[in-house]
Protein backbone atom coordinates (compact mmCIF):
# COMPACT_ATOMS: atom_id res chain seq x y z
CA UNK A 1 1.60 -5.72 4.20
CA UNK A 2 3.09 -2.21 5.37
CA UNK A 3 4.59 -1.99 9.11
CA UNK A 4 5.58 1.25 9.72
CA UNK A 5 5.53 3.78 12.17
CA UNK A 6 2.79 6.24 12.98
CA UNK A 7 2.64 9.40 11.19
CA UNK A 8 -0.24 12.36 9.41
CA UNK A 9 -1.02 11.30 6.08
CA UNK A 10 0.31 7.48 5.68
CA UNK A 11 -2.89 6.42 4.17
CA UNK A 12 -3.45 8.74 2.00
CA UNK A 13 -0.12 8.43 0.64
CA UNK A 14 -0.83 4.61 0.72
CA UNK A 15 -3.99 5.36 -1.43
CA UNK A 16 -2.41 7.60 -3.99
CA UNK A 17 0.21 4.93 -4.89
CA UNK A 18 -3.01 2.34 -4.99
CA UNK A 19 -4.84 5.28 -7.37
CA UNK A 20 -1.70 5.68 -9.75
CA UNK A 21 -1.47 1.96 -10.28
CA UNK A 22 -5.19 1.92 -11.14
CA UNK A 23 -5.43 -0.94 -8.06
CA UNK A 24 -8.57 -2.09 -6.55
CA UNK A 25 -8.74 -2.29 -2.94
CA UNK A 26 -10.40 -5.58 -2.20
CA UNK A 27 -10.15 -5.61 1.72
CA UNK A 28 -7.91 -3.97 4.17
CA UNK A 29 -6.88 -4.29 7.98
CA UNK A 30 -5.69 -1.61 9.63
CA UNK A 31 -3.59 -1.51 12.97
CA UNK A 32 -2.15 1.10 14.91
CA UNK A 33 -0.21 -0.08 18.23
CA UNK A 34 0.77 3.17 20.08
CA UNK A 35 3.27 4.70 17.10
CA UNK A 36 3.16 1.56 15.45
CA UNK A 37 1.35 0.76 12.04
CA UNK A 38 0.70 -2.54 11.12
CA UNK A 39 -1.55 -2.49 7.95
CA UNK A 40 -2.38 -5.28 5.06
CA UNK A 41 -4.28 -4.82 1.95
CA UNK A 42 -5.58 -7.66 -0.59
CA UNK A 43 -5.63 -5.76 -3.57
CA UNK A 44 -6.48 -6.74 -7.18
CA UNK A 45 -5.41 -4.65 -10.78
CA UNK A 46 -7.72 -2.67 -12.79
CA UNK A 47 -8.63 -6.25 -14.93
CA UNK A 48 -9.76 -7.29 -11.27
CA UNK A 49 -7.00 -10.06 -11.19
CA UNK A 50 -4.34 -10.64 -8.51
CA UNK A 51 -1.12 -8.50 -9.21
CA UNK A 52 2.13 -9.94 -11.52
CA UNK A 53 4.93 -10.47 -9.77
CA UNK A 54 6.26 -7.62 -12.15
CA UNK A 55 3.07 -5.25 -11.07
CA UNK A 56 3.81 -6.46 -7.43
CA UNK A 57 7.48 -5.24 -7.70
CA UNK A 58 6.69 -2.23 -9.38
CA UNK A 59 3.96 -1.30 -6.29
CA UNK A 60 6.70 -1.82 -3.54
CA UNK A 61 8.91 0.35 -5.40
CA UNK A 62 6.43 2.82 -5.48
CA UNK A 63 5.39 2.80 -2.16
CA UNK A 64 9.17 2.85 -0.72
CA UNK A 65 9.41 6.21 -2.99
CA UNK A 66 6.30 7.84 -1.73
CA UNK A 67 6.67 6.65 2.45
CA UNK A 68 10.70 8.26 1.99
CA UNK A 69 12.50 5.15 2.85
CA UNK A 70 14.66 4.27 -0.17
């Protein structure tokens, strides 16, 4: 789940983390409330299973880096 705020290019960010982990987007709901972004993603790894809890931290990581807030 990402809740951020509103801005160009957030899912294509988004999707070029997903593409350099080799994830599989499985479903996705996307929300936008005025400037606000509320989206979630079921996503599997390239063996189609559900993520590690060591591929999971490794994602959020990633996706802090490339949205600029760590």
């Amino acid at each position: 789940e990402i809740i951020s705020y509103d801005r160009p290019g957030l899912l294509a960010k988004i999707g070029l983390v997903f593409a350099k982990r080799q994830l599989n987007l499985e479903q996705a709901k996307i929300a936008t409330l005025g400037q606000r972004v509320e989206d979630v993603f079921i996503l599997s790894n390239k063996d189609k299973q559900r993520l590690s809890d060591e591929e999971a931290k490794a994602l959020t990581q990633d996706l802090l880096e490339a949205l600029n807030v760590c």
